[in-house]
Each structure stands twice: as C-alpha cells, then as structure tokens.
Protein backbone atom coordinates (compact mmCIF):
# COMPACT_ATOMS: atom_id res chain seq x y z
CA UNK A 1 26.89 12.38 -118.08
CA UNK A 2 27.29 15.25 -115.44
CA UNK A 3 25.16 15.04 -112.38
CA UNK A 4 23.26 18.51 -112.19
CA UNK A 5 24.13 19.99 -109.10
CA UNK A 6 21.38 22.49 -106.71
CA UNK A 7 22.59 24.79 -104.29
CA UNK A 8 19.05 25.53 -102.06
CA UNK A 9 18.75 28.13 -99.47
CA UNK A 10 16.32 28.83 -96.64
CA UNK A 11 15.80 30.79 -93.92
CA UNK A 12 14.33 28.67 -91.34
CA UNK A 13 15.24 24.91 -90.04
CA UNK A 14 11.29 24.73 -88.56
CA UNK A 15 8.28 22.60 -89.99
CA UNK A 16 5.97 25.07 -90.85
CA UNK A 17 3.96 26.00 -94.23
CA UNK A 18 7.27 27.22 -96.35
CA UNK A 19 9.41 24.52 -95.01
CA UNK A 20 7.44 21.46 -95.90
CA UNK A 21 6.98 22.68 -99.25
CA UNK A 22 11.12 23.50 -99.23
CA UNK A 23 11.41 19.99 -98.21
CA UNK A 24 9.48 18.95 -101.30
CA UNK A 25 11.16 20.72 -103.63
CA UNK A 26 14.44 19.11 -102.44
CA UNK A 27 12.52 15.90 -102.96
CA UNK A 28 12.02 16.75 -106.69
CA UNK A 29 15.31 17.67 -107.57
CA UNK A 30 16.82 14.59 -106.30
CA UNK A 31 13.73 12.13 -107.68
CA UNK A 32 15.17 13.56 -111.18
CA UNK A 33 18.67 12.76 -110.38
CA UNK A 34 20.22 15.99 -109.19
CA UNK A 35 22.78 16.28 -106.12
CA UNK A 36 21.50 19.18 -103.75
CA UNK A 37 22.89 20.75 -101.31
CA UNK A 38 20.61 22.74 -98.41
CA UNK A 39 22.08 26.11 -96.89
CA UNK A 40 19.98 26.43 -93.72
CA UNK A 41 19.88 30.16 -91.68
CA UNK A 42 19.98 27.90 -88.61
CA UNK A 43 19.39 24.40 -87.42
CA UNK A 44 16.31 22.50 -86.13
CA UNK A 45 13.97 19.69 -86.99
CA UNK A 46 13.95 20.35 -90.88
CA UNK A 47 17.44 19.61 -91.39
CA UNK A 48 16.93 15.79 -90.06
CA UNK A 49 14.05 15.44 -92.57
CA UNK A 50 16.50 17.14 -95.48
CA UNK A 51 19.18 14.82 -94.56
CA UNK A 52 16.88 11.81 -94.85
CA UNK A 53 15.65 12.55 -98.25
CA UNK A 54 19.45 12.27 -99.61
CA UNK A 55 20.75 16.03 -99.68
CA UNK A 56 23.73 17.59 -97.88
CA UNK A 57 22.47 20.20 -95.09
CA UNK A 58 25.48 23.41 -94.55
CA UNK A 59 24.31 25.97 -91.69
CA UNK A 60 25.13 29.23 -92.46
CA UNK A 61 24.15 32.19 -90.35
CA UNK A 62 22.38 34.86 -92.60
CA UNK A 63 20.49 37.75 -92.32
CA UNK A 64 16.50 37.29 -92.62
CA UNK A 65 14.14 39.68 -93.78
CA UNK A 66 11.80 40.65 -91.03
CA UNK A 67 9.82 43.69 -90.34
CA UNK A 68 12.04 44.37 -86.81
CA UNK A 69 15.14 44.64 -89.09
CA UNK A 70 13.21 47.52 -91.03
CA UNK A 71 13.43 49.92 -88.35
CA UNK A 72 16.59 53.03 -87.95
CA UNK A 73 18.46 51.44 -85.18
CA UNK A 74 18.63 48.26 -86.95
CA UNK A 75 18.96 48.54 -90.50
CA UNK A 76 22.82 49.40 -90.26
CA UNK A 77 23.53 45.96 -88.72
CA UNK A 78 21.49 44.10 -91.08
CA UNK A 79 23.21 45.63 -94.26
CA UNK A 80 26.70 45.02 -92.71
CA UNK A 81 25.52 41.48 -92.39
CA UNK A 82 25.21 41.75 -96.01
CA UNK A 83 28.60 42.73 -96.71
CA UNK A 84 30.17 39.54 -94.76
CA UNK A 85 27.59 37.47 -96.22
CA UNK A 86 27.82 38.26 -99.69
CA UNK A 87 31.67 37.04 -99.42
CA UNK A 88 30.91 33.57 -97.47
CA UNK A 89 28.13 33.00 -99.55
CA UNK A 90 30.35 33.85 -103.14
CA UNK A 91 33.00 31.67 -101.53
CA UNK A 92 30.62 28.68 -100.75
CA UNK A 93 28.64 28.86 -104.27
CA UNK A 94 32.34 28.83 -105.85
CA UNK A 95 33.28 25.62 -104.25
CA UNK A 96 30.02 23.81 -104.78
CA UNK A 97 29.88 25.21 -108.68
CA UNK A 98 26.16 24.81 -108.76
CA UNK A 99 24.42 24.70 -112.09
CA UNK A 100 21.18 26.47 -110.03
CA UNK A 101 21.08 28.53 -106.91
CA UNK A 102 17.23 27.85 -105.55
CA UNK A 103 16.48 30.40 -102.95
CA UNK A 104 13.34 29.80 -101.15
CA UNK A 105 11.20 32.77 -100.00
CA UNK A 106 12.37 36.73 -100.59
CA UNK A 107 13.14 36.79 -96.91
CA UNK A 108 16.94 36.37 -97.54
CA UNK A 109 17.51 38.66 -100.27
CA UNK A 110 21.47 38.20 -99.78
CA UNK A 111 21.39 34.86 -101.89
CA UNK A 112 19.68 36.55 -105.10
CA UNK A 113 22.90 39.18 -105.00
CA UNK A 114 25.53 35.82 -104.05
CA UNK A 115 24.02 34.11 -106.91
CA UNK A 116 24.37 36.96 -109.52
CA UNK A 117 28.03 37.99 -108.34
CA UNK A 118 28.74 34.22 -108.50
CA UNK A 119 27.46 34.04 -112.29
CA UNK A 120 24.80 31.69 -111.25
CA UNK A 121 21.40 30.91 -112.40
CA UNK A 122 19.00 31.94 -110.09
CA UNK A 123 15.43 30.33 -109.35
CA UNK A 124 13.59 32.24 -106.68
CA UNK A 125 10.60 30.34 -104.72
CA UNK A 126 7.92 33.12 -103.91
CA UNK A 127 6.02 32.30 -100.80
CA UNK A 128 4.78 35.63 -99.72
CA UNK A 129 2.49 37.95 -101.16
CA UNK A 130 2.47 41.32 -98.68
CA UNK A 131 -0.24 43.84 -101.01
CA UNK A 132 -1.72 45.35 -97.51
CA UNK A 133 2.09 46.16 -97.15
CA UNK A 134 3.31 50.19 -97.76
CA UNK A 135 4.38 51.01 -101.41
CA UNK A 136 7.70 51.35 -100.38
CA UNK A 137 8.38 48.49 -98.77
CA UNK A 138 6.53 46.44 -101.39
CA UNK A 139 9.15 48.05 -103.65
CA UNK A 140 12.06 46.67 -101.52
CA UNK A 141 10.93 43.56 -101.41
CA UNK A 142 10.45 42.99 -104.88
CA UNK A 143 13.31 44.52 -105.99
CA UNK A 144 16.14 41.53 -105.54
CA UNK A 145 13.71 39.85 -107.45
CA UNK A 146 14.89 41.84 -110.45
CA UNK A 147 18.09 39.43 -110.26
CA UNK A 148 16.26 36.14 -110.68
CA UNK A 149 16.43 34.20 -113.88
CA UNK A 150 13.14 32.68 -112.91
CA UNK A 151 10.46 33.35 -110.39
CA UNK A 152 7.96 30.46 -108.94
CA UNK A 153 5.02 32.02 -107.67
CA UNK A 154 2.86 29.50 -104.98
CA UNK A 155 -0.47 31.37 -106.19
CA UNK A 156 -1.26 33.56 -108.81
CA UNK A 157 -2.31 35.82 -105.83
CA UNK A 158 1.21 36.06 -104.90
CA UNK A 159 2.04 36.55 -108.58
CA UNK A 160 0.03 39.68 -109.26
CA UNK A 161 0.90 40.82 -105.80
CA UNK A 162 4.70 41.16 -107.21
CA UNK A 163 3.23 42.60 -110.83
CA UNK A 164 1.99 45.30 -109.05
CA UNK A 165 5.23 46.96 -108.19
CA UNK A 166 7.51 45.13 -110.81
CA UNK A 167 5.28 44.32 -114.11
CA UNK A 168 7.99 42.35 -115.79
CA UNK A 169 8.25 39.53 -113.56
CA UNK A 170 5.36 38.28 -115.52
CA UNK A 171 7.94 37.26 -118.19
CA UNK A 172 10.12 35.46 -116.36
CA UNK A 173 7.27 33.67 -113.76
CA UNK A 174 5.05 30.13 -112.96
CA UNK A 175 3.03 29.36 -110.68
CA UNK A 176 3.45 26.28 -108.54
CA UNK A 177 1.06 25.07 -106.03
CA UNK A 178 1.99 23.53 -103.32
CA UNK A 179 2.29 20.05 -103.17
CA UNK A 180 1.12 18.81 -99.68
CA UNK A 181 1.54 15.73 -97.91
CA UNK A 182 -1.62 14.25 -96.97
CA UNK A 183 -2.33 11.83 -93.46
CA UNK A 184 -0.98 8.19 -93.25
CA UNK A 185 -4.80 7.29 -93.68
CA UNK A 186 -8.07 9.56 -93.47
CA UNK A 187 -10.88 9.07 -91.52
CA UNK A 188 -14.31 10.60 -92.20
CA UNK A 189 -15.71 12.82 -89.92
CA UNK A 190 -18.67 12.17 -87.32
CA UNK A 191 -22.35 11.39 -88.76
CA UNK A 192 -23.46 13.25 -85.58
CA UNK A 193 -21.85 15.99 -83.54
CA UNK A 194 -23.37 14.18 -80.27
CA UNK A 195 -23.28 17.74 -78.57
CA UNK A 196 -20.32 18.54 -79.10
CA UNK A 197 -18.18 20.53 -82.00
CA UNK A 198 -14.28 20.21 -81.82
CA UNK A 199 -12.51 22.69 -83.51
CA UNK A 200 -8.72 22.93 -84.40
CA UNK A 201 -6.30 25.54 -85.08
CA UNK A 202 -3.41 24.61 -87.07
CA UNK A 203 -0.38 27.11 -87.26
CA UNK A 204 1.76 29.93 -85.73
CA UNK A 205 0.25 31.60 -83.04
CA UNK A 206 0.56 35.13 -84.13
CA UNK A 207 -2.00 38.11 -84.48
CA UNK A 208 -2.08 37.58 -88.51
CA UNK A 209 -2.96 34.27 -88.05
CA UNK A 210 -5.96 34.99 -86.30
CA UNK A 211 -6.29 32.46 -82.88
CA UNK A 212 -7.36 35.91 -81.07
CA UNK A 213 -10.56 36.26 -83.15
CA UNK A 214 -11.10 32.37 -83.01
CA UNK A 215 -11.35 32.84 -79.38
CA UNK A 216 -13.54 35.58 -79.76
CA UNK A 217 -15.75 34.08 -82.22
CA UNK A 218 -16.12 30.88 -79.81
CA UNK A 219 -17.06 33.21 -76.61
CA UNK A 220 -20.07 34.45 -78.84
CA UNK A 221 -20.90 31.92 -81.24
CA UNK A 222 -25.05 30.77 -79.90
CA UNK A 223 -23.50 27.13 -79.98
CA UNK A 224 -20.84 28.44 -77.82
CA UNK A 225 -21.21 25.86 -74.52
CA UNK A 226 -20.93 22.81 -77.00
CA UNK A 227 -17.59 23.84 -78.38
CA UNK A 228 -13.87 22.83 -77.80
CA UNK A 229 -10.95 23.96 -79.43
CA UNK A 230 -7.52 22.97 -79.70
CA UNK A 231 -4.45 25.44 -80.78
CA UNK A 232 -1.75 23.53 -82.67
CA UNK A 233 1.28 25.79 -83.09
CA UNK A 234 4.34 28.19 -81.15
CA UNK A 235 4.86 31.70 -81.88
CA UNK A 236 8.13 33.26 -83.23
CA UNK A 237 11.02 34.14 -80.51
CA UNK A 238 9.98 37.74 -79.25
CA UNK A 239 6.37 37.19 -79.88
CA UNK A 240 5.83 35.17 -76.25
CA UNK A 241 3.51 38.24 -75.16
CA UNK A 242 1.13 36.99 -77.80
CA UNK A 243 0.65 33.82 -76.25
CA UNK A 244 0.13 35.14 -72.73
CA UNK A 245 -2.61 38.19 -73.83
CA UNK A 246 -4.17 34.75 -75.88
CA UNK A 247 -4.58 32.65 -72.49
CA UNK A 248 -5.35 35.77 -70.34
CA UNK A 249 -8.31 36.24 -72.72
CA UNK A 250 -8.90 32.57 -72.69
CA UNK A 251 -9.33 32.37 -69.03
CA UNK A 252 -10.81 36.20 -69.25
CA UNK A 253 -13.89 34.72 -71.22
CA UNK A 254 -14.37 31.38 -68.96
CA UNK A 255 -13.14 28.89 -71.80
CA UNK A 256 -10.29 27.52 -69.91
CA UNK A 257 -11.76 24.16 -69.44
CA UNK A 258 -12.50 23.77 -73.57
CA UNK A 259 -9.76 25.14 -75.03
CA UNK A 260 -5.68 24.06 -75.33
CA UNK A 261 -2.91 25.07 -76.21
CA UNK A 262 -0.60 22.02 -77.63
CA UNK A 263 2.36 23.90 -78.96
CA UNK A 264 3.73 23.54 -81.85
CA UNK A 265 4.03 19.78 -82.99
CA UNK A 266 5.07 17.74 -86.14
CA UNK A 267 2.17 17.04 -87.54
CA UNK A 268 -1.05 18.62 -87.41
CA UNK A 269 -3.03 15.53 -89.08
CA UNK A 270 -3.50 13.66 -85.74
CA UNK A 271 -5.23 16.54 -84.25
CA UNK A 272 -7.24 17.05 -87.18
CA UNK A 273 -8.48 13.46 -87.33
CA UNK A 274 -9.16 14.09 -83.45
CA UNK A 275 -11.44 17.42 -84.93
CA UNK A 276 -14.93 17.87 -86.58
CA UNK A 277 -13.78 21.62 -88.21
CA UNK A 278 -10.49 23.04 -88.55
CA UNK A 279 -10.70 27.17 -88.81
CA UNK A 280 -8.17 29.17 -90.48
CA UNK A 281 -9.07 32.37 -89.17
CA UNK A 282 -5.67 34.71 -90.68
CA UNK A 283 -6.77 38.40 -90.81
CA UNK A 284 -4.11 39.30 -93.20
CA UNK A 285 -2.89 38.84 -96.61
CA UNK A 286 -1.99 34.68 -96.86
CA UNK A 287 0.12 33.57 -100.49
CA UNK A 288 -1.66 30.34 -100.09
CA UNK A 289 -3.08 28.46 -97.42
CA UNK A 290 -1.54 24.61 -96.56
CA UNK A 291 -3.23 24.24 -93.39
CA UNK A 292 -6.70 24.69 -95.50
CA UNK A 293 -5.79 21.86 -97.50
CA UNK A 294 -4.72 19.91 -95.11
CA UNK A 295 -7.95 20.49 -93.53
CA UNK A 296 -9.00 18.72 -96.69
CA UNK A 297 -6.71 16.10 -96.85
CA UNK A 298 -8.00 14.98 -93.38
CA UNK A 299 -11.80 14.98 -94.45
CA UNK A 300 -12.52 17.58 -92.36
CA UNK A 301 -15.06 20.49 -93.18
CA UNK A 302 -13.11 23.73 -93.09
CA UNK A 303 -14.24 27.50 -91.95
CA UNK A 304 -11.38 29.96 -93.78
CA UNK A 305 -11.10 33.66 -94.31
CA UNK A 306 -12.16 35.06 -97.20
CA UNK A 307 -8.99 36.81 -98.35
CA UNK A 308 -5.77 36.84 -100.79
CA UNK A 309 -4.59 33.42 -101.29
CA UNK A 310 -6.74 31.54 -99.20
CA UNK A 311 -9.36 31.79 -101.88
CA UNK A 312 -7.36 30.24 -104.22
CA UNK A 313 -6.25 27.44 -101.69
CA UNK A 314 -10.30 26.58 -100.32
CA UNK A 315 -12.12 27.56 -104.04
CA UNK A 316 -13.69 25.10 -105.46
CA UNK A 317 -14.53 22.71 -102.20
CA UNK A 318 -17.97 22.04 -101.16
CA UNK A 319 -16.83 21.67 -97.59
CA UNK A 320 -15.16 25.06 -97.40
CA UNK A 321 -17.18 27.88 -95.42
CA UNK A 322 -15.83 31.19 -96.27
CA UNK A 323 -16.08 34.14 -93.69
CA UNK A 324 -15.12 37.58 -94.07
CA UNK A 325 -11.45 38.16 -92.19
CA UNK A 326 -10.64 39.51 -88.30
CA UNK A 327 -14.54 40.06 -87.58
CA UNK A 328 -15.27 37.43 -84.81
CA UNK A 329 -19.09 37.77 -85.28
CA UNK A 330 -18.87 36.59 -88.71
CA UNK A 331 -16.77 33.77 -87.84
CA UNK A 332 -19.10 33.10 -84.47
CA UNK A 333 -21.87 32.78 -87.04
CA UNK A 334 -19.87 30.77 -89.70
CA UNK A 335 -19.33 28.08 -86.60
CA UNK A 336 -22.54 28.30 -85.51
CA UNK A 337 -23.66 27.09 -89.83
CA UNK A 338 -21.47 24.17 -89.32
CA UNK A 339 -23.18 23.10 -86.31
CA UNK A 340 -26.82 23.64 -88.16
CA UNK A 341 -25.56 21.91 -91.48
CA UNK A 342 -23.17 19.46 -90.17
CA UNK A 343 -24.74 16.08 -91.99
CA UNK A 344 -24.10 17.94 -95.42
CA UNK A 345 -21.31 19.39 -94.51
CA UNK A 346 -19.67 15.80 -93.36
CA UNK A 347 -20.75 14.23 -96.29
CA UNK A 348 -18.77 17.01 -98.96
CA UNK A 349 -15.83 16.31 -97.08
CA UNK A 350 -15.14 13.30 -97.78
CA UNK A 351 -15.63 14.17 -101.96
CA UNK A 352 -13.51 16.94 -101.32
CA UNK A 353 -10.66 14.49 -99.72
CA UNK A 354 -10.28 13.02 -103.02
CA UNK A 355 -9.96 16.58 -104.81
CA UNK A 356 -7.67 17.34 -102.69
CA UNK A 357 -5.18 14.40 -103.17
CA UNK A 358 -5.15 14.95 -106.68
CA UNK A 359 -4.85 18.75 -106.42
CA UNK A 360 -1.53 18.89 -104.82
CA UNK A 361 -0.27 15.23 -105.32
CA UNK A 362 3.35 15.19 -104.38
CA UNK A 363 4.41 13.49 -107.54
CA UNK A 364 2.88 16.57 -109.45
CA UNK A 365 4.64 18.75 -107.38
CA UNK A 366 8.02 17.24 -107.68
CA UNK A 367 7.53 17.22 -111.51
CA UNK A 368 6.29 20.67 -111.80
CA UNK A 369 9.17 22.18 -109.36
CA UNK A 370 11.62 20.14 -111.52
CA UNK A 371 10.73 21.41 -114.65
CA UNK A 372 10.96 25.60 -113.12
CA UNK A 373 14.64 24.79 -112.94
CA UNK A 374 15.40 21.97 -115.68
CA UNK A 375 16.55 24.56 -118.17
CA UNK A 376 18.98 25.46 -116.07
CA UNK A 377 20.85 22.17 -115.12
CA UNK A 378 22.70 19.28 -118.00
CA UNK A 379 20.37 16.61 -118.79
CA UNK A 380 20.47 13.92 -116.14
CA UNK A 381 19.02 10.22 -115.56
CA UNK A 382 15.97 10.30 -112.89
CA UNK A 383 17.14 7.99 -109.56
CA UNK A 384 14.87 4.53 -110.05
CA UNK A 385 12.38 5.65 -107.71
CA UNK A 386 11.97 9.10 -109.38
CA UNK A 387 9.88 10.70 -111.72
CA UNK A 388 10.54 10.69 -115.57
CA UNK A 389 12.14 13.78 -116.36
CA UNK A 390 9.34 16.67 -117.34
CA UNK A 391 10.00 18.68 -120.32
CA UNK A 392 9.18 22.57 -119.75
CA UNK A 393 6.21 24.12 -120.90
C-alpha cells in the first residue's frame, strides 16, 4: 500500500501561536502514517522541533503577506516574487508528487496558486480572521482561498469572518480548534495573594496585542503598588520602536522595579506557573486565543478581552474575567476584581484545568486535522504509536 505523501507550507520558522499548532498538525499526519515534508519561509527554532517529530524540513524563501507589502512602492516587488516563486514552488511540488499540499495561514497566498497549477489538492489552514480590516483588502485576502479544495477554519469566528466576503467557503469549510500542549505538570495557584498579585503577559509584543494598555491598566489599577508583571515575548523585525516607547512608558509611570521584560522564550508555562493571573489584553480582532488556554492549562485565573475569537477561546470557564478591549480603565478594574475575589477565583481554576485538557487534547487534534485532509490521500496504516485512522464526518 502507498504511503500518502503531505507537502506543508509555512511562513515562519518561530514558536509562536500558528506555529505550535503547524507543528501539531505535522504530528497528525505522520501519527496516521503519512510522509510529510515542511516548506519553511525561513529557518529558526521550529524547524528543529519539525525535524524531531519525523518530517523532512526544505527552506524556501517566499513572499509573506504583510500589511508593509500592501503599500505602492512595494507591491511591484512582492508580485515579481510571485512570478519566480510560482516556478520553484511548481518545480518542487512536481518532484515530491504530493497527494495534499497543506498550506498553513493565508499569509503566503503563492502556495494556493503552486498547488492549483501543479494539479494538487489543496487544504488551506485559516488562522486569521481580519473583519476590522477594509473591504477591499478583506476581499484580497480571501480571494486565493477560492482555489482551496478545503478550508480549516481555527474558530467559527474566523469562519464567518471569511463568509462575509466569500459566502461559499461555507461549503467547502471545518472548523478545527486548536489543539494545545499543556505544562509538564500543573500547579494550583496561591490560596492567598500574601500582598502581592503577579501578572504575566504571554506573546508578541506588538500594539494589537495590547502590553501598552496592560501597562496602563497596572499604573491605575487601586491595587496598583501590590502588582508585578512579567512580559513574555519579542516583537517582529522593524517593530523594535514598539519595545522602546513600551519601556519609556514603563519607566515614565515609575514601574521599573515591578515589571520585566523576558523576551521571547520557549515556553511560556514556567512563567505562568511563576504567575497568579495571566492577561491577554489584544485590542484587535484575535482568530482564537492559545495563550488564553494556556492560561488554563496552567491553572491560572485569566483576565482576556472581550472580542472576536477570544470569546470563543475563554467561553465557558469560570476562571475567565472578560474586559472590554484597548480601554485600560476597564482592564485596571478587571485586575483590581481578581485581587477582591481571588479565593473563588483560585479555586475555578483548577476545575477549569481539567476542561481545558480535554478541550484541546492533542490526540483530538491530531485526529480531527487528519480527517480535514484524509479524503485526499490513499488509505494508509497509522505508525504504532498513532492514532486509528478517523473516518470524515
């Protein structure tokens, strides 16, 4: 029996939100006995992690989808990119004869147009969901889309995000949540606060993440003189002014001595086990929301903005504390609730640990992600320590 073959593609080599969950999909194509192979836009610590699950890793420079590349000057370059692209990328997808090209994210449009020139079945992973986005540029992002044989939503946010500008992707569409990996073991969090509340942030520093009002929020919050933070996470190359208006303001406000900045490292779970409340403060539209849930995962009461996906991603904890997005005394007073009803709020966390694990269990994942692209590949045998093989709904 033919092994099924999977060409992936992603844009980034990082170990952020999209690229854990890329590394889990990988996982659940080769736990059902598929050979993959990974087409990274560049290299870094994701491709080590790749290579140790069992799949081949190819770097291949191509262009990304990012809101710079959107303006006059630069638009010419990135569709010539395109053009020389399209050709490696036919070239590469005719040696490997894939029975599936899975592209992750619609930042790298190119693949969807390699796949359909290459007379390959096309899976496309959806992990953004832009609605506060222009009409137009919506449109454009949607539109490679059009070429997908299937389309895995992480949401149903993200889903009706898409419907909005192209209606029949509902016929074609599932939604996935994201499976999440959860710490090496959990500890519960304090009885008592003992004058003291530790937050954590856990992502890119960026203004639609949201550390700027977090900082804010902490300056003005009445429990302000009892709180520490710590910022888990790097910003993007270009977006290094961010992090120096975010420490000017730091120091601006006197919080130097209770706040740090760690940069961005492997795993948030040791600082959250280090944490009484992680905040996910984005001000923007979010798909979903993995640092929320790992906020769960951890046992830790969470404070999250009330927006797009992140609803979806904190609904139905007892833990979660919803606050209304980029307005700093909401959030102030949302930290200042924790503080006030931190005995209850302890306590949910830990039932909401167990919801959580069960929620987005990897081995649910793995058998969910499998069966988006089973109809695609030739029946093979699952590896011993795999999954059975899950029929399609």
């Amino acid at each position: 029996m033919a092994q099924p073959r999977i060409l992936v593609v992603h844009p980034s080599a990082e170990l952020y939100g999209s690229d854990r969950v890329l590394l889990e999909s990988v996982a659940g194509f080769l736990d059902h006995g598929a050979h993959v192979d990974v087409v990274l836009a560049s290299d870094g610590p994701l491709r080590a992690q790749i290579e140790e699950r069992g799949a081949s890793v190819t770097i291949e420079s191509m262009p990304v989808l990012r809101k710079s590349m959107l303006r006059p000057r630069a638009l010419p370059g990135f569709l010539a990119a395109h053009v020389s692209g399209l050709v490696r990328g036919v070239r590469l997808v005719r040696r490997l004869r894939p029975s599936v090209v899975y592209v992750s994210t619609l930042t790298i449009p190119l693949w969807n147009a390699v796949a359909r020139v290459a007379g390959v079945p096309l899976v496309v992973h959806v992990h953004e969901a832009e609605r506060s986005a222009g009409r137009m540029l919506r449109a454009g992002l949607v539109a490679p889309l059009r070429l997908a044989s299937l389309i895995v939503f992480n949401s149903r946010y993200a889903q009706t995000t898409v419907e909005m500008d192209y209606p029949r992707a509902a016929r074609k569409s599932r939604v996935v949540y994201n499976g999440v990996v959860g710490p090496a073991s959990t500890t519960t969090a304090r009885p008592s606060l003992d004058g003291e509340l530790r937050l954590v942030y856990v992502g890119r520093l960026s203004p639609r993440k949201g550390p700027d009002v977090l900082i804010e929020a902490i300056a003005r919050a009445r429990h302000s003189q009892m709180i520490t933070l710590t910022l888990v996470g790097a910003v993007f190359a270009g977006y290094e002014w961010f992090e120096e208006q975010l420490r000017a303001r730091i120091d601006e406000l006197g919080l130097t001595p209770r706040v740090r900045l760690v940069g961005f490292q492997p795993s948030g779970y040791p600082y959250l086990a280090e944490s009484d409340v992680a905040v996910v403060p984005s001000t923007v539209d979010e798909p979903f929301g993995n640092t929320a849930v790992e906020a769960m995962l951890a046992a830790r009461p969470a404070i999250v903005s009330d927006t797009s996906g992140l609803r979806e991603a904190g609904a139905g904890y007892d833990s979660v504390v919803f606050v209304s997005p980029a307005d700093a005394g909401a959030l102030a007073d949302a930290i200042d609730h924790t503080v006030d009803e931190w005995a209850t709020l302890a306590e949910r966390a830990s039932t909401d640990a167990l919801r959580a694990e069960e929620r987005h269990a990897l081995s649910a994942y793995h058998a969910q992600i499998w069966a988006a692209v089973q109809r695609f590949v030739p029946a093979a045998a699952p590896r011993e320590r795999g999954l059975a093989v899950v029929a399609e709904e």
